[in-house]
C-alpha atoms as a PDB file:
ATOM      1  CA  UNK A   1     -90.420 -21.972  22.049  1.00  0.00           C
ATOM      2  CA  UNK A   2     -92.580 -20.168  24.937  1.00  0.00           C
ATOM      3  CA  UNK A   3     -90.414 -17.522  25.194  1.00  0.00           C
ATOM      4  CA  UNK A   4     -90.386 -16.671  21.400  1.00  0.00           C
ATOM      5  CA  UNK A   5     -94.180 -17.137  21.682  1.00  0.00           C
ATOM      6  CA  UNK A   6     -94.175 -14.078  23.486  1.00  0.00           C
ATOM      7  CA  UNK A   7     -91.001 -11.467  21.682  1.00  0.00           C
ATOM      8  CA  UNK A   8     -93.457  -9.893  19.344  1.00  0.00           C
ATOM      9  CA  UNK A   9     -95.979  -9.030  22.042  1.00  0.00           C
ATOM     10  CA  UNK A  10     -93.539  -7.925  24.428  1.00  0.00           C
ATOM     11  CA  UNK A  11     -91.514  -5.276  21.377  1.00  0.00           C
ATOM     12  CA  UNK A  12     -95.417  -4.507  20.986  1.00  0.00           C
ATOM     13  CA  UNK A  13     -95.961  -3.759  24.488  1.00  0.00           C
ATOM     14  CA  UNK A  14     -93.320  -1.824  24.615  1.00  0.00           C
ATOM     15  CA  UNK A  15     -93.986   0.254  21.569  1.00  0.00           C
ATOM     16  CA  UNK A  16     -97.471   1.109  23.588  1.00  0.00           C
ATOM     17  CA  UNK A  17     -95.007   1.990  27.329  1.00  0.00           C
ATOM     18  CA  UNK A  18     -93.389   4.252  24.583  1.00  0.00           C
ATOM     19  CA  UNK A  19     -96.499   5.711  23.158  1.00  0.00           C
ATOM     20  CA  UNK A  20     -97.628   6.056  27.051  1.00  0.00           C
ATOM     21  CA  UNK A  21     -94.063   8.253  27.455  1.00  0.00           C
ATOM     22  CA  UNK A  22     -94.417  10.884  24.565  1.00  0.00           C
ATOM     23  CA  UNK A  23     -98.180  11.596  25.436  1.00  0.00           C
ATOM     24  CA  UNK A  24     -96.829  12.652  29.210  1.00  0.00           C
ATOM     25  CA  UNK A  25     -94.280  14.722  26.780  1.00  0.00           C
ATOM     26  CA  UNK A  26     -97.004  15.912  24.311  1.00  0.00           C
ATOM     27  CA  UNK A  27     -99.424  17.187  27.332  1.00  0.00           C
ATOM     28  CA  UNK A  28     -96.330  19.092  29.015  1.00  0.00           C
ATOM     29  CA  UNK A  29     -95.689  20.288  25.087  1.00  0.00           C
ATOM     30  CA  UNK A  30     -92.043  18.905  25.114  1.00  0.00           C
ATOM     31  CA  UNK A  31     -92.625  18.165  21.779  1.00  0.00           C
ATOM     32  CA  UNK A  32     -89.004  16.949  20.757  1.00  0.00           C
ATOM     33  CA  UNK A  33     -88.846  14.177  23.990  1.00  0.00           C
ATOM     34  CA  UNK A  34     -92.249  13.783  22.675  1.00  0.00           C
ATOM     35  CA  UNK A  35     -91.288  12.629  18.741  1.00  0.00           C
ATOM     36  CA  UNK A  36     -88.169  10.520  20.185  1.00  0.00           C
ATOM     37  CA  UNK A  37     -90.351   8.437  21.904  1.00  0.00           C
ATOM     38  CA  UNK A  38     -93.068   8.165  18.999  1.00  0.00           C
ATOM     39  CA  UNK A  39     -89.943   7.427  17.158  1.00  0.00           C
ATOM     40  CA  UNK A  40     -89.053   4.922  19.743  1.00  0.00           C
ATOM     41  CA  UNK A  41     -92.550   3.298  19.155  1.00  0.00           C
ATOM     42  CA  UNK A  42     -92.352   3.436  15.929  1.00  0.00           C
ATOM     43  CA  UNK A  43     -89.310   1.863  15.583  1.00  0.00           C
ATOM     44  CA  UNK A  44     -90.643  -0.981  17.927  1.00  0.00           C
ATOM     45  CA  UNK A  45     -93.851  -1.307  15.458  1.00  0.00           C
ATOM     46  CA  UNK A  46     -91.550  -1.868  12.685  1.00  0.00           C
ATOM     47  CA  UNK A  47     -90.036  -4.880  14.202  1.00  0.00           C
ATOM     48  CA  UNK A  48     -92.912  -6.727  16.041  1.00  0.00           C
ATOM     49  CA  UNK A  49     -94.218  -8.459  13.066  1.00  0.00           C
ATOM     50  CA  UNK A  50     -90.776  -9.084  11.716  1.00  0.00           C
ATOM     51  CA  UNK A  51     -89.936 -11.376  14.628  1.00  0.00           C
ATOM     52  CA  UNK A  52     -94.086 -12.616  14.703  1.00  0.00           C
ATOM     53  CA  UNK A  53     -92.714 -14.202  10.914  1.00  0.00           C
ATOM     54  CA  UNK A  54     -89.142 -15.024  11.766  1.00  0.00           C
ATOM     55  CA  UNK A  55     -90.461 -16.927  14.971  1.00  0.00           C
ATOM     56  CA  UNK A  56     -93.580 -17.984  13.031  1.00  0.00           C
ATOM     57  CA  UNK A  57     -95.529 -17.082  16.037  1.00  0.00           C
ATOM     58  CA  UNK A  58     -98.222 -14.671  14.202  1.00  0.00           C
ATOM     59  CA  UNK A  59    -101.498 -14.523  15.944  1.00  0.00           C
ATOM     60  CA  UNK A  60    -104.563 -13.004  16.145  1.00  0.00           C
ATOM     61  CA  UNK A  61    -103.971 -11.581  19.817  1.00  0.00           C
ATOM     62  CA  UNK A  62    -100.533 -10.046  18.240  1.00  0.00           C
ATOM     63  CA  UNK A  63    -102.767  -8.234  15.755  1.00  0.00           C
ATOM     64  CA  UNK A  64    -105.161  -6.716  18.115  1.00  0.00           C
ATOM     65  CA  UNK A  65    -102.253  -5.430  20.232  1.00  0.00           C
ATOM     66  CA  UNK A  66    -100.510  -3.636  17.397  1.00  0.00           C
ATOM     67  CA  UNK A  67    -103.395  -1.814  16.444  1.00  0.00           C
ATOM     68  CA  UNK A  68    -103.984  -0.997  20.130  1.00  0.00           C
ATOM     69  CA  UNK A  69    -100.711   0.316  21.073  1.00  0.00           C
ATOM     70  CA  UNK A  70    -100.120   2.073  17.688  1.00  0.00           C
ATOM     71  CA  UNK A  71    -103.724   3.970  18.641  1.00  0.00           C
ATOM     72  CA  UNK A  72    -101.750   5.516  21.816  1.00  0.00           C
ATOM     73  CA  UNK A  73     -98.164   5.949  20.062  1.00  0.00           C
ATOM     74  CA  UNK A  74     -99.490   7.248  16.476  1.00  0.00           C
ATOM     75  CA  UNK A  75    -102.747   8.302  16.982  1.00  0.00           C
ATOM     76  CA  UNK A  76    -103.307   9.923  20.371  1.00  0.00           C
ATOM     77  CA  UNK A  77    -100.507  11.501  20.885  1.00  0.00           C
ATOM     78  CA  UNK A  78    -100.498  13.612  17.389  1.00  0.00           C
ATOM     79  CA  UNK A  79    -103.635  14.653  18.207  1.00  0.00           C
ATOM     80  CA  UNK A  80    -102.524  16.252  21.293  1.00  0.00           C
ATOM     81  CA  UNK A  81     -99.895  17.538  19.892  1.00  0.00           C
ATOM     82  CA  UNK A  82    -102.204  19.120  17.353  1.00  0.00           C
ATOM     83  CA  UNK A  83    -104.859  20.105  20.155  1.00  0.00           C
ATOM     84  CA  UNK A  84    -101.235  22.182  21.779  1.00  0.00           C
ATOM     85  CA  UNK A  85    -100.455  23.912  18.489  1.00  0.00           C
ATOM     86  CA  UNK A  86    -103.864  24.952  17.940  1.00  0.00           C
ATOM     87  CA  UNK A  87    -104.610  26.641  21.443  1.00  0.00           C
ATOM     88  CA  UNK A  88    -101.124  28.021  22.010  1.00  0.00           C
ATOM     89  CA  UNK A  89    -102.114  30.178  18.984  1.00  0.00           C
ATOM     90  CA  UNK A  90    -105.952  31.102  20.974  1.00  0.00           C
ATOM     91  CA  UNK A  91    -106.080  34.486  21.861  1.00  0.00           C
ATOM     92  CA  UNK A  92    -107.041  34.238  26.279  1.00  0.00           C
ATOM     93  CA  UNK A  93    -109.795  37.155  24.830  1.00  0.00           C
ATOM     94  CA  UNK A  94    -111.262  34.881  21.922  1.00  0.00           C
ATOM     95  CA  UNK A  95    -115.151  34.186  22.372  1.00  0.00           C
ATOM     96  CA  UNK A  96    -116.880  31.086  24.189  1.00  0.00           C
ATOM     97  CA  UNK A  97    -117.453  29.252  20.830  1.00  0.00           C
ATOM     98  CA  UNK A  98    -113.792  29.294  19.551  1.00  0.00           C
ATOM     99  CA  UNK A  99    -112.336  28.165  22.637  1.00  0.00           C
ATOM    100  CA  UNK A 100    -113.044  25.302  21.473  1.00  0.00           C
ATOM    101  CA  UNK A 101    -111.631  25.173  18.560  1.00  0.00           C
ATOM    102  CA  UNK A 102    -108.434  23.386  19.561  1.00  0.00           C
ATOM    103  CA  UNK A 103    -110.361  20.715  20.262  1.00  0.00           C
ATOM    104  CA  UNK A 104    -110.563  19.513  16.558  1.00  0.00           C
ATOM    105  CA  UNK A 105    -107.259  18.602  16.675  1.00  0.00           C
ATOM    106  CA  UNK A 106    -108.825  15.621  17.797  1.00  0.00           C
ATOM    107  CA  UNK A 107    -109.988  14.526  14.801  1.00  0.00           C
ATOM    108  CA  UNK A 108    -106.796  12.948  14.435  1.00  0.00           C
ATOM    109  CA  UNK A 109    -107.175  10.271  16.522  1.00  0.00           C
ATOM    110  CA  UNK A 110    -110.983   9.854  15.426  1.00  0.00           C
ATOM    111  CA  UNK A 111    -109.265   9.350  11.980  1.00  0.00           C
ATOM    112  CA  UNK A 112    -106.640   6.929  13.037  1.00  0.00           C
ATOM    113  CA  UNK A 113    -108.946   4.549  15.297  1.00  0.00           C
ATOM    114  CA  UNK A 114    -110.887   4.216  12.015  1.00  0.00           C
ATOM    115  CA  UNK A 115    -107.867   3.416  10.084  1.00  0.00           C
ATOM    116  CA  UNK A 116    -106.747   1.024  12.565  1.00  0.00           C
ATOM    117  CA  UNK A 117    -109.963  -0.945  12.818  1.00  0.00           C
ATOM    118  CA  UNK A 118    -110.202  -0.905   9.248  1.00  0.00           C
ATOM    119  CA  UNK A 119    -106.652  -2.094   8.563  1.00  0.00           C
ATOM    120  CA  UNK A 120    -107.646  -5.065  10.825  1.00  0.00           C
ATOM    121  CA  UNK A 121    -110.522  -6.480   8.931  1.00  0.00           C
ATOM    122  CA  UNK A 122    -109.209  -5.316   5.292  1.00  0.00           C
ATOM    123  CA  UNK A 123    -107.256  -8.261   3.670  1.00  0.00           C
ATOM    124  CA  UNK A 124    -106.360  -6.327   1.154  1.00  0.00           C
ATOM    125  CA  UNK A 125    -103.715  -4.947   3.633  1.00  0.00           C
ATOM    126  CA  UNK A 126    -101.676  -8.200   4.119  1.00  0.00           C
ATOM    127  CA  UNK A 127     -98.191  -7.136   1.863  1.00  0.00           C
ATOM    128  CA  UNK A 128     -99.316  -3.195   1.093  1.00  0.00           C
ATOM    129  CA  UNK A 129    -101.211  -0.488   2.695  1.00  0.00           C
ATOM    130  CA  UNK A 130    -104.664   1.600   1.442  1.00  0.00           C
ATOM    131  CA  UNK A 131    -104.172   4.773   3.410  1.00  0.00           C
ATOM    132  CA  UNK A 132    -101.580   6.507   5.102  1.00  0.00           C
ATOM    133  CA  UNK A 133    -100.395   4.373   7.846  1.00  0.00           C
ATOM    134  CA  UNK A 134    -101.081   6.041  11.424  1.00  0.00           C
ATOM    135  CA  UNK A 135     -96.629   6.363  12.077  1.00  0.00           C
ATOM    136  CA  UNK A 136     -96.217   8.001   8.893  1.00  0.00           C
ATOM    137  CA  UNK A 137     -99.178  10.296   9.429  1.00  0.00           C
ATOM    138  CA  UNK A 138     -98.042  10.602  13.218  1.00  0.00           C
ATOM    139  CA  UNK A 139     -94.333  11.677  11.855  1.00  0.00           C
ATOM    140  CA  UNK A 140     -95.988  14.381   9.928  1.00  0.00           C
ATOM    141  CA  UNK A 141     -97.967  15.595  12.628  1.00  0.00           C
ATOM    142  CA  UNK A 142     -95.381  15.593  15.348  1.00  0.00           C
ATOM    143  CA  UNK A 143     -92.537  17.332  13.250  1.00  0.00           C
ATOM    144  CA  UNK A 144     -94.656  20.538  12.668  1.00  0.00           C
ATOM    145  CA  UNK A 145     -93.761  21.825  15.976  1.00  0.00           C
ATOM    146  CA  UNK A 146     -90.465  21.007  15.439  1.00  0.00           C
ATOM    147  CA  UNK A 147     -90.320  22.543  12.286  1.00  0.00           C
ATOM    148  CA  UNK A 148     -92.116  25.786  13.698  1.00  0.00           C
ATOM    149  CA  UNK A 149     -89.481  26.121  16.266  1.00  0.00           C
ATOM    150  CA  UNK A 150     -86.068  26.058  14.145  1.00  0.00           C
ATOM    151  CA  UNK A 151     -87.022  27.936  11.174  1.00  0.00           C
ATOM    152  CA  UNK A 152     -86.743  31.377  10.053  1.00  0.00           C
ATOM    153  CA  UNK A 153     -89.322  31.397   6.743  1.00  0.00           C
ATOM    154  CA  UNK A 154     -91.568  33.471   7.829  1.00  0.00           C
ATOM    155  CA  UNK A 155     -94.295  32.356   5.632  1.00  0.00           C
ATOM    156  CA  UNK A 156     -94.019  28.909   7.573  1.00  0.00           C
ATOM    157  CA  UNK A 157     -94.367  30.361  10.954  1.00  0.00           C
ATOM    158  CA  UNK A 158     -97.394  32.373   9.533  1.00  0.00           C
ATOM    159  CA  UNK A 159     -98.649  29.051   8.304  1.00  0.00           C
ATOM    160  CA  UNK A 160     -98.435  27.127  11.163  1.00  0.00           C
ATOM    161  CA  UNK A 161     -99.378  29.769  13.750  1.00  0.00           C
ATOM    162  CA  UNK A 162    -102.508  29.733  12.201  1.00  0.00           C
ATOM    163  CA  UNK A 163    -105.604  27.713  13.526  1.00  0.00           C
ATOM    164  CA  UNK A 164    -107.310  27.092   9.938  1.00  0.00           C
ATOM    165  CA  UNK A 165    -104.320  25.749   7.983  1.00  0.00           C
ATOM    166  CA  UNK A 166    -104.050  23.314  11.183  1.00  0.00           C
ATOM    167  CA  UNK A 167    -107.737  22.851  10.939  1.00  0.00           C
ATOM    168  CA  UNK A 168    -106.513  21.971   7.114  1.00  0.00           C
ATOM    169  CA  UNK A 169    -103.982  19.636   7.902  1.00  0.00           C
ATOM    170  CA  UNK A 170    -106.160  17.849  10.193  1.00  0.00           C
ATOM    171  CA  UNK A 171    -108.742  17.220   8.102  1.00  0.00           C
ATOM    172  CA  UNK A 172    -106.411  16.334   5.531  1.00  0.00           C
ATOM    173  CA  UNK A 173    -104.409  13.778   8.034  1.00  0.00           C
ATOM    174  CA  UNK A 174    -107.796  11.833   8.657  1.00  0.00           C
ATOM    175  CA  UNK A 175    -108.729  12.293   4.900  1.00  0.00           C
ATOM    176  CA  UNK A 176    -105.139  10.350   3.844  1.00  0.00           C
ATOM    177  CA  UNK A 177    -105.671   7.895   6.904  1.00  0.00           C
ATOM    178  CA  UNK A 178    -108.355   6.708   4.933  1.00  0.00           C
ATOM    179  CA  UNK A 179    -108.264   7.329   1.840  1.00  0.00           C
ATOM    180  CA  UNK A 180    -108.393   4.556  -0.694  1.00  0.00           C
ATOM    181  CA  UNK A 181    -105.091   5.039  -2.436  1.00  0.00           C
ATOM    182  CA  UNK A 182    -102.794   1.663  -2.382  1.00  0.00           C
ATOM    183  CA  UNK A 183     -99.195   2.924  -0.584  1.00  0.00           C
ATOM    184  CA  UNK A 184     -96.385   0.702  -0.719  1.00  0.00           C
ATOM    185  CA  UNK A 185     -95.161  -0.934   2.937  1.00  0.00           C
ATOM    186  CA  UNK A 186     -92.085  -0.057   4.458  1.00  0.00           C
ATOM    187  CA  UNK A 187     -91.729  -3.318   6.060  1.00  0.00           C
ATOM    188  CA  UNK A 188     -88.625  -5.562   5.036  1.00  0.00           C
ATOM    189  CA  UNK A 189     -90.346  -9.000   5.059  1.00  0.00           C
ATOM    190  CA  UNK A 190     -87.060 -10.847   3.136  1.00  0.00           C
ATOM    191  CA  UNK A 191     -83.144  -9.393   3.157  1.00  0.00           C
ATOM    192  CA  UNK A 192     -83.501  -9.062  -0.647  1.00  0.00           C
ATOM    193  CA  UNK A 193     -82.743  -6.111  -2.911  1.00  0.00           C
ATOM    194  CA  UNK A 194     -84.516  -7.028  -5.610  1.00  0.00           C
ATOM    195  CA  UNK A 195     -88.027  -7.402  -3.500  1.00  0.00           C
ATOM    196  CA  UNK A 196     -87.234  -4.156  -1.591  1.00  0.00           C
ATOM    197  CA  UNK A 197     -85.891  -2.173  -4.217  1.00  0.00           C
ATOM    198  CA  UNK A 198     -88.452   0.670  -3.419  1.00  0.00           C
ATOM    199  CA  UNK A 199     -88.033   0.505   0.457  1.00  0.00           C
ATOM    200  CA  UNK A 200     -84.108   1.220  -0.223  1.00  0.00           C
ATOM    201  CA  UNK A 201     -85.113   3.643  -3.031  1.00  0.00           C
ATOM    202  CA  UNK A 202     -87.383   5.295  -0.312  1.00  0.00           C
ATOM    203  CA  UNK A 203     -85.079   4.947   2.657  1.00  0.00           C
ATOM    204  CA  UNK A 204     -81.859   6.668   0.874  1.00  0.00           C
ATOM    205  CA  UNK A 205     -83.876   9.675   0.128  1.00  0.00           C
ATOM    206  CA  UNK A 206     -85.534   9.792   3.035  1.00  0.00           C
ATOM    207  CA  UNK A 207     -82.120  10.262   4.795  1.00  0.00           C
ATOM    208  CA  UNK A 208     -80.506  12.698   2.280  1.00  0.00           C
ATOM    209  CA  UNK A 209     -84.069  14.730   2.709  1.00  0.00           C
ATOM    210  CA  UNK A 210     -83.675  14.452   7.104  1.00  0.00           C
ATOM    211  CA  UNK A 211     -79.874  15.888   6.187  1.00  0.00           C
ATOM    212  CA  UNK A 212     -80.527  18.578   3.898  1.00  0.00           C
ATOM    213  CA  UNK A 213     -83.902  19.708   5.551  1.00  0.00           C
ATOM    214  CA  UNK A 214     -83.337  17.991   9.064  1.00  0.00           C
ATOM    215  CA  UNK A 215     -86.851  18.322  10.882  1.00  0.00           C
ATOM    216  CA  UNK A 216     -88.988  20.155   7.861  1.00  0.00           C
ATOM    217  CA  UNK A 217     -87.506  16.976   5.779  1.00  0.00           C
ATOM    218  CA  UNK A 218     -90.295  15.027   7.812  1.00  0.00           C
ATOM    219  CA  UNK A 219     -93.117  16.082   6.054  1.00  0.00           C
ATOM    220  CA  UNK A 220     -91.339  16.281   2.693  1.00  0.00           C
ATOM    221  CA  UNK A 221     -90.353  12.505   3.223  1.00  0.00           C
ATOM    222  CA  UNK A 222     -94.104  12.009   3.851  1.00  0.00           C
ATOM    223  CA  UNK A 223     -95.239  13.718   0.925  1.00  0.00           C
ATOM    224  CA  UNK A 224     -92.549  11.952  -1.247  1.00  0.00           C
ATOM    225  CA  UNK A 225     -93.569   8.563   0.157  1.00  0.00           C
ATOM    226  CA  UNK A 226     -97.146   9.446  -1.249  1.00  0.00           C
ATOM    227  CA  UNK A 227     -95.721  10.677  -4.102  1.00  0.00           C
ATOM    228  CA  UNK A 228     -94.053   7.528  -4.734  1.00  0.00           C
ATOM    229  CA  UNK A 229     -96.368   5.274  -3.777  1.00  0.00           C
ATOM    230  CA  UNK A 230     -99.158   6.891  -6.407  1.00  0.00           C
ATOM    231  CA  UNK A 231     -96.317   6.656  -9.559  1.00  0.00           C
ATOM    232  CA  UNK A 232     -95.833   3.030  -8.248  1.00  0.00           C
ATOM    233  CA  UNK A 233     -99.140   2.404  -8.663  1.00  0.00           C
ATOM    234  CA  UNK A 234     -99.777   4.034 -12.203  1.00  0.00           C
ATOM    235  CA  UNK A 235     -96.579   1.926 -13.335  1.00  0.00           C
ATOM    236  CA  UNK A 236     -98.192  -1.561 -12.198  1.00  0.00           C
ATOM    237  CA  UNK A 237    -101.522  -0.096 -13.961  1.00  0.00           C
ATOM    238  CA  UNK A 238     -99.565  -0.157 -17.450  1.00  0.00           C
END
């Protein structure tokens, strides 16, 4: 019983070691070891509080470490990323004042430490989410590198070699971090079909979308979950 006490914690410590791994990536800008090992965290995340209910070892500890490892895994290290994209497109002759520019890609973080502390003392959270939740929103964020380097639209390279439709995307990320608009979880809490209808819906798209599109289906499988989530929500209104 002690050592199931302690599962969740560990999967959650490890989804922070994880976290820890991509930001070395993210800082170096190997941005595709960095998404496999948000990925990795992610992935983790997803399955700390399943075990936490199968063990029936939930606890208020187990909270505080989720939010605190998903700061590092989905909310630091997008913002770096962000911060690389934004200065790797900074002329070396630009002015003092928009050196610092890149620095705004910060506001990522800023706007999923707010999410995360909210999330922990909103109990209107406990089955759905109101926001984008920081691995979805870190997904988003880390594929656009990934995107920029394996396409050949050129009106997406213009797009995301350029510092104010970052700056737009960043304030946008934080915006949908917090934004009071009920999303649907992705968590399986019971192997049912009828109670996760949606999160198969979701997930069989989601994977068509990844095989079509392969990375620029990342941020369309964001969008759609949005998407989704908002028609959900003016169904249940009716």
């Amino acid at each position: 019983m002690m050592l199931k006490k302690h599962i969740p914690n560990i999967i959650t410590l490890l989804n922070l070691f994880s976290g820890c791994i991509a930001l070395v990536f993210a800082f170096h800008q190997d941005f595709k070891m960095a998404f496999f090992f948000v990925c990795l965290g992610i992935f983790l995340d997803f399955f700390d509080g399943f075990f936490a209910r199968l063990f029936k070892v939930s606890s208020p500890l187990g909270l505080q470490l989720d939010s605190l490892a998903d700061m590092v895994t989905s909310g630091v290290v997008p913002a770096v990323v962000m911060y690389h994209m934004m200065i790797s497109n900074l002329s070396t002759a630009a002015a003092a004042p928009w050196q610092y520019f890149p620095y705004l890609g910060f506001i990522i973080a800023l706007g999923s430490c707010y999410r995360l502390a909210n999330f922990n003392i909103d109990t209107r959270q406990s089955d759905s989410f109101i926001g984008l939740p920081t691995p979805a929103n870190a997904l988003f964020i880390l594929s656009l590198p990934l995107v920029l380097a394996s396409t050949d639209s050129l009106i997406v390279i213009e797009l995301l070699t350029n510092d104010w439709f970052l700056l737009v995307i960043t304030l946008l990320s934080a915006f949908m971090l917090n934004a009071e608009i009920p999303l649907f979880s992705l968590k399986i809490k019971k192997f049912s079909f009828k109670e996760n209808k949606l999160q198969i819906i979701f997930l069989a798209v989601s994977l068509s979308l990844l095989l079509f599109f392969r990375f620029l289906g990342i941020p369309l499988l964001i969008i759609f979950y949005i998407l989704l989530s908002v028609l959900q929500n003016k169904f249940l209104q009716k």
